[in-house]
Protein backbone atom coordinates (compact mmCIF):
# COMPACT_ATOMS: atom_id res chain seq x y z
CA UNK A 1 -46.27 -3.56 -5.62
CA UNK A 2 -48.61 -6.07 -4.12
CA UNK A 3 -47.58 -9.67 -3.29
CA UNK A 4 -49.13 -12.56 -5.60
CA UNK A 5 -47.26 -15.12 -3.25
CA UNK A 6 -46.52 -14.69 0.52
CA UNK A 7 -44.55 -17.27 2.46
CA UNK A 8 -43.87 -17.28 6.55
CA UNK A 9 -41.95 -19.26 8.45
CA UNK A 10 -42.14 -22.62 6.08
CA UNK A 11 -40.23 -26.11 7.33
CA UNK A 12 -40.52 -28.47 4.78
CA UNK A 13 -38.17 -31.16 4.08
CA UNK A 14 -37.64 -35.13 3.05
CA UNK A 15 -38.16 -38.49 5.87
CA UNK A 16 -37.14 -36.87 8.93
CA UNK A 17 -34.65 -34.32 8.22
CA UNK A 18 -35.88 -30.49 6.94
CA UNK A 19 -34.46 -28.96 4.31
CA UNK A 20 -36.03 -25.79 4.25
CA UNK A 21 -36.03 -23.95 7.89
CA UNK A 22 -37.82 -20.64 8.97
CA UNK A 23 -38.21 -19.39 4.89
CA UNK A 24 -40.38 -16.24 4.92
CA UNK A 25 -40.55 -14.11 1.12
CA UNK A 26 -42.39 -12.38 -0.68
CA UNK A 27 -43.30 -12.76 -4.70
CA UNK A 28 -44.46 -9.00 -5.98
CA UNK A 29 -47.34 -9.31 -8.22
CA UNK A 30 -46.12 -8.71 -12.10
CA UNK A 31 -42.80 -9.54 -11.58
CA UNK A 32 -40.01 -12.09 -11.68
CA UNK A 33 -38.29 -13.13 -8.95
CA UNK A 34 -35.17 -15.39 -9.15
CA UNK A 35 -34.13 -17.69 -6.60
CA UNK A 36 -30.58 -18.54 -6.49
CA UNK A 37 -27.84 -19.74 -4.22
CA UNK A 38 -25.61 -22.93 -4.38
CA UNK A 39 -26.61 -26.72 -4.97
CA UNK A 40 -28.03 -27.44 -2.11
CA UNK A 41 -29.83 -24.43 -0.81
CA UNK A 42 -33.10 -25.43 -0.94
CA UNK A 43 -34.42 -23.95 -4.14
CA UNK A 44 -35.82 -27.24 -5.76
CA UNK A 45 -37.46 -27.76 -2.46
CA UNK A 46 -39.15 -24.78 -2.36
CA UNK A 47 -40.98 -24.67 -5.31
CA UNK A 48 -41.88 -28.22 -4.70
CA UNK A 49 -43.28 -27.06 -1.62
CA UNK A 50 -45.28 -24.12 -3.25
CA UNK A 51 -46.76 -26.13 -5.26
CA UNK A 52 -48.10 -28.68 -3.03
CA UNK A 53 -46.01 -31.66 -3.94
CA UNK A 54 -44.49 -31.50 -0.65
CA UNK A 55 -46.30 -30.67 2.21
CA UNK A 56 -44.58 -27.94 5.13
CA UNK A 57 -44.45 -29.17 7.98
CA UNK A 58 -44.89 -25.50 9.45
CA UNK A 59 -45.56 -22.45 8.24
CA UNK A 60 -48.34 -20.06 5.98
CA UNK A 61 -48.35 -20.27 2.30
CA UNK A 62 -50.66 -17.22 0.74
CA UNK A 63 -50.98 -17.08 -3.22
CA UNK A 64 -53.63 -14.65 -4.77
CA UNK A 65 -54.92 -13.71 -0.64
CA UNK A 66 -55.72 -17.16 0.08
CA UNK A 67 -54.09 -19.86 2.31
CA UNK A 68 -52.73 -22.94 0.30
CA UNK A 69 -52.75 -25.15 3.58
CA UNK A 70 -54.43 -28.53 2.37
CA UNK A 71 -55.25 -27.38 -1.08
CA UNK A 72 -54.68 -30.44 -3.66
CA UNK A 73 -51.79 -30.09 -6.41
CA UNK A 74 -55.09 -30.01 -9.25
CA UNK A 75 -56.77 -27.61 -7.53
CA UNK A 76 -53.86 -25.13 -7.13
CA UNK A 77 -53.25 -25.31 -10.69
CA UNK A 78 -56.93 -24.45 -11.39
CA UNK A 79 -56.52 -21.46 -9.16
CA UNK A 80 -53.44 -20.09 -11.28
CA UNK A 81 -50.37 -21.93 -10.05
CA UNK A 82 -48.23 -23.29 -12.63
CA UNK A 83 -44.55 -25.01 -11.97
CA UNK A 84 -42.13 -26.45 -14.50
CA UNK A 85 -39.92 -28.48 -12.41
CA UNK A 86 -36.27 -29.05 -13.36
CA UNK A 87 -35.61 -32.06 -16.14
CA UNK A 88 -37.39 -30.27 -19.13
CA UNK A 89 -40.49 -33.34 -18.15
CA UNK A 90 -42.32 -33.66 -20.77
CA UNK A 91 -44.25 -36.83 -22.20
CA UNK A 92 -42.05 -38.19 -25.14
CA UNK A 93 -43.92 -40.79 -26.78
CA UNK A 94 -46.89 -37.88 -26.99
CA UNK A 95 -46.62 -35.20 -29.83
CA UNK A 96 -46.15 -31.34 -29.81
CA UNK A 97 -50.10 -30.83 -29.83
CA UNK A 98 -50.66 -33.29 -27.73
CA UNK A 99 -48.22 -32.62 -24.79
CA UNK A 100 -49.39 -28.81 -24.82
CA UNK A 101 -53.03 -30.07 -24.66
CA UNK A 102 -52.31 -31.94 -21.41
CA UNK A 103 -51.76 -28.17 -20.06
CA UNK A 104 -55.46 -27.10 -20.63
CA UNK A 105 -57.71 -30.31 -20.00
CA UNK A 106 -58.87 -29.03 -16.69
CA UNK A 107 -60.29 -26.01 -18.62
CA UNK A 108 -63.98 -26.31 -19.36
CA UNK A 109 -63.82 -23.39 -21.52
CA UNK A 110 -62.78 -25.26 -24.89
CA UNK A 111 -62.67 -21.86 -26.85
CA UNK A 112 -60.53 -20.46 -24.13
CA UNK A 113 -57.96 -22.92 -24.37
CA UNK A 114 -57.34 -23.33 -27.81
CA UNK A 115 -57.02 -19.51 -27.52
CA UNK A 116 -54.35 -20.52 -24.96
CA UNK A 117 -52.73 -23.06 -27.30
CA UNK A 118 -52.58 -20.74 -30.27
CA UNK A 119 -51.04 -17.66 -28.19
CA UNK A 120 -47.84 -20.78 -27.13
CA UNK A 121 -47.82 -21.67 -30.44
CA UNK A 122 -47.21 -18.09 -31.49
CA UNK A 123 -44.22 -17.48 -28.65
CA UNK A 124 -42.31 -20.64 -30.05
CA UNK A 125 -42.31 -20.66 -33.45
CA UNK A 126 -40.80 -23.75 -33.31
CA UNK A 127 -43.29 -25.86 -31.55
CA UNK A 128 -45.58 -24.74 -34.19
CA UNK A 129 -43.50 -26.07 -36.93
CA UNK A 130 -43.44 -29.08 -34.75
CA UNK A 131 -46.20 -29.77 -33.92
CA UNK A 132 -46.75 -33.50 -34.98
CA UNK A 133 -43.23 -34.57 -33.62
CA UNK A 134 -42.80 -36.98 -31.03
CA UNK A 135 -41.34 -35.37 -28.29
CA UNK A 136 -38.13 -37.78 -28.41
CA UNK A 137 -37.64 -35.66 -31.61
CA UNK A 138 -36.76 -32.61 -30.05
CA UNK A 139 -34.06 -30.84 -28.93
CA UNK A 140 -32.84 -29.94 -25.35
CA UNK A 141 -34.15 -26.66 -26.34
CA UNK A 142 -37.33 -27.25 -27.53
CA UNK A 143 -37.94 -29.69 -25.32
CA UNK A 144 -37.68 -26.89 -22.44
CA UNK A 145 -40.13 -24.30 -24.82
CA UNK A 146 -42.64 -27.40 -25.06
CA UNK A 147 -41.99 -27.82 -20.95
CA UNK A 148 -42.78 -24.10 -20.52
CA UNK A 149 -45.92 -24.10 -23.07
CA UNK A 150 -47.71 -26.86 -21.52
CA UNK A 151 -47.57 -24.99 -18.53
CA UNK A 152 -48.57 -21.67 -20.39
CA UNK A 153 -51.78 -23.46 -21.92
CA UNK A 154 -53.06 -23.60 -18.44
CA UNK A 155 -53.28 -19.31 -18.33
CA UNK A 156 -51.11 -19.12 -15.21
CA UNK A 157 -50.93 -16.34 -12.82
CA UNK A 158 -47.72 -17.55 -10.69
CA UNK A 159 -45.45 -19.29 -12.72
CA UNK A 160 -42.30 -21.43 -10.74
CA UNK A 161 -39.64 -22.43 -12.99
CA UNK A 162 -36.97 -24.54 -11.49
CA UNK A 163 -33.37 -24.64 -13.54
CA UNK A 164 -34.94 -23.77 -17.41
CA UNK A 165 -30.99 -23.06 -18.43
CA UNK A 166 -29.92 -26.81 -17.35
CA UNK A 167 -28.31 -28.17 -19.90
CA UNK A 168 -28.90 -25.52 -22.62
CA UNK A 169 -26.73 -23.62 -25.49
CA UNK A 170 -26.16 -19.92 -24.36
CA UNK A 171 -28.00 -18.84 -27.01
CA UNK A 172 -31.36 -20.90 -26.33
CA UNK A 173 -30.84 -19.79 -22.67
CA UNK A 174 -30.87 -16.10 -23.56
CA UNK A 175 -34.00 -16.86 -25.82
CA UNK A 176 -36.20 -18.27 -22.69
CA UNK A 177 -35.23 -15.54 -20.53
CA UNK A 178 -36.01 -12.78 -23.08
CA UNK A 179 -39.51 -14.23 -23.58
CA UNK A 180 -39.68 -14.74 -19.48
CA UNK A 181 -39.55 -10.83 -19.63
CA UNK A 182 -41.63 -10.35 -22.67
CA UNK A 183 -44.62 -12.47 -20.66
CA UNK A 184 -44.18 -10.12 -17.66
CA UNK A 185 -44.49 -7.58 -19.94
CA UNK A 186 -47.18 -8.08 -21.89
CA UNK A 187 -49.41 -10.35 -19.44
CA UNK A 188 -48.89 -9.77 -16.04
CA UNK A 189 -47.47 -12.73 -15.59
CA UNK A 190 -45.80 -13.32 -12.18
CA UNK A 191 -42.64 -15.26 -12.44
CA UNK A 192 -40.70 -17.34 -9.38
CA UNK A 193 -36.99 -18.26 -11.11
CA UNK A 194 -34.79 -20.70 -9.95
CA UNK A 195 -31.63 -20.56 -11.51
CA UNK A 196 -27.96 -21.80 -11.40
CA UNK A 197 -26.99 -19.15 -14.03
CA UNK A 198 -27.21 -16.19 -12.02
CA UNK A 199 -26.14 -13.85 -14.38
CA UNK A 200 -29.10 -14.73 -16.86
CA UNK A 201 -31.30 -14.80 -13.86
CA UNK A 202 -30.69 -11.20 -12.40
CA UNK A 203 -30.33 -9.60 -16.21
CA UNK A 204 -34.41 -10.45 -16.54
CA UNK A 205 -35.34 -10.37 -12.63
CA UNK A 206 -37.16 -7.70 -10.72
CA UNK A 207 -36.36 -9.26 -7.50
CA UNK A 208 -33.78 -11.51 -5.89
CA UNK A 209 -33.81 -13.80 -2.85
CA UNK A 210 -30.53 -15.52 -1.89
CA UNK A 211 -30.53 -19.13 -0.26
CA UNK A 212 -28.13 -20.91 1.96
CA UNK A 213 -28.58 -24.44 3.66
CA UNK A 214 -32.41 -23.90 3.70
CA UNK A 215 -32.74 -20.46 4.71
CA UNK A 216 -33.31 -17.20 3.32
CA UNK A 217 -29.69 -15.17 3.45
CA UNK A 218 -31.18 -11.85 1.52
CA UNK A 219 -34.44 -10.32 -0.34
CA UNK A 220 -33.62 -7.32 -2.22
CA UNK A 221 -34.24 -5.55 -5.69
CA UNK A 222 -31.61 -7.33 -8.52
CA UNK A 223 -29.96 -4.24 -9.34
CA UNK A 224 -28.85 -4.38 -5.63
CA UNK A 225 -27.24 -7.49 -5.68
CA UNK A 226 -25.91 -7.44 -8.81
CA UNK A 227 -24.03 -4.17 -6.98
CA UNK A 228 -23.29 -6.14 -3.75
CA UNK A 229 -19.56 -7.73 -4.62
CA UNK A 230 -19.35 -9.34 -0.93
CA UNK A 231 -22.74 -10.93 -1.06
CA UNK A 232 -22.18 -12.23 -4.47
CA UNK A 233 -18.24 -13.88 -3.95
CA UNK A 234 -19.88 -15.00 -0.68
CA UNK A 235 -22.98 -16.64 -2.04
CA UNK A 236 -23.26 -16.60 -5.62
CA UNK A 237 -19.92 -17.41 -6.95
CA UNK A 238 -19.17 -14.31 -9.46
């Protein structure tokens, strides 16, 4: 399997202290990948740092074959990168539509993304019958769908999803990851995971890649670590 994302030997961090140190991983093409490990890992970081809102301070990023370095954040979502960071953000005095719009305005095909908007609308059945809510309106749940459309309007190839369980019922949690898996599925869609639920994680990941205090501690199919009982009392708390 080919790698959509390829990262070597990233520092990035906050002021003067780094946070991440030496992180070099891979992110297989048409897969999903969760990224787990204890608070303070890293794993917000990361994706921050993937997509561009953070600059490294060393290191290679390589998504789709080509090098990220100085790349703006509105170009790298025009090239496919799409990241829903943790906090379910979305814009609550805006409706439904209008918040899912925001996903596709740098499209200049119009036709093209109101396809887009129609296909979200059809994966959450209840944005659609919300559609002219404010999002204050919602709940935690569909506040996280709407957080996850928007970013689906834009057609992404790479998706990074920090945390999308935070907060959440059990049952909405199983929901997002069962239509995580029905995306890869059925699109292609390439899916970075950070999650503090690690069971729900590794029951719809290809991949897994372990963090602790900024590094990289293992990279290895799910079904591995799921198997591996020191590696997950030692890292992952189960």
């Amino acid at each position: 399997m080919t790698a959509m994302l390829e990262v070597e030997g990233v520092v990035a961090g906050y002021g003067g202290a780094p946070v991440l140190h030496d992180v070099t991983l891979s992110v297989p093409r048409g897969a999903i990948t969760a990224v787990l490990g204890a608070n303070g890992a890293g794993k917000t970081t990361l994706l921050r740092t993937l997509s561009g809102l953070l600059r490294p301070r060393a290191g290679r990023i390589v998504f789709d074959g080509a090098d990220l370095h100085g790349v703006p954040v509105e170009r790298l979502v025009q090239r496919g990168l799409a990241h829903v960071p943790e906090g379910r953000g979305v814009v609550t005095e805006l409706t439904v539509d209008e918040n899912l719009r925001l996903g596709g305005l740098w499209r200049r095909d119009r036709a093209a993304a109101a396809q887009a908007l129609a296909e979200v609308y059809e994966l959450f059945p209840p944005l659609a019958q919300r559609r002219r809510h404010a999002g204050h309106q919602l709940s935690g749940g569909e506040r996280q769908m709407l957080a996850l459309g928007r970013a689906l309007v834009a057609s992404p190839a790479l998706l990074l999803l920090d945390e999308p369980s935070l907060g959440l019922a059990p049952k909405v949690t199983a929901q997002i990851m069962a239509l995580l898996a029905q995306l890869r599925d059925r699109t292609g869609l390439t899916v970075l995971l950070v999650e503090q639920n690690v069971r729900s994680a590794l029951s719809v990941a290809d991949r897994g890649i372990v963090m602790s205090l900024g590094r990289v501690v293992v990279a290895t199919e799910s079904v591995a670590l799921r198997a591996d009982e020191d590696l997950r009392h030692a890292y992952l708390g189960f």
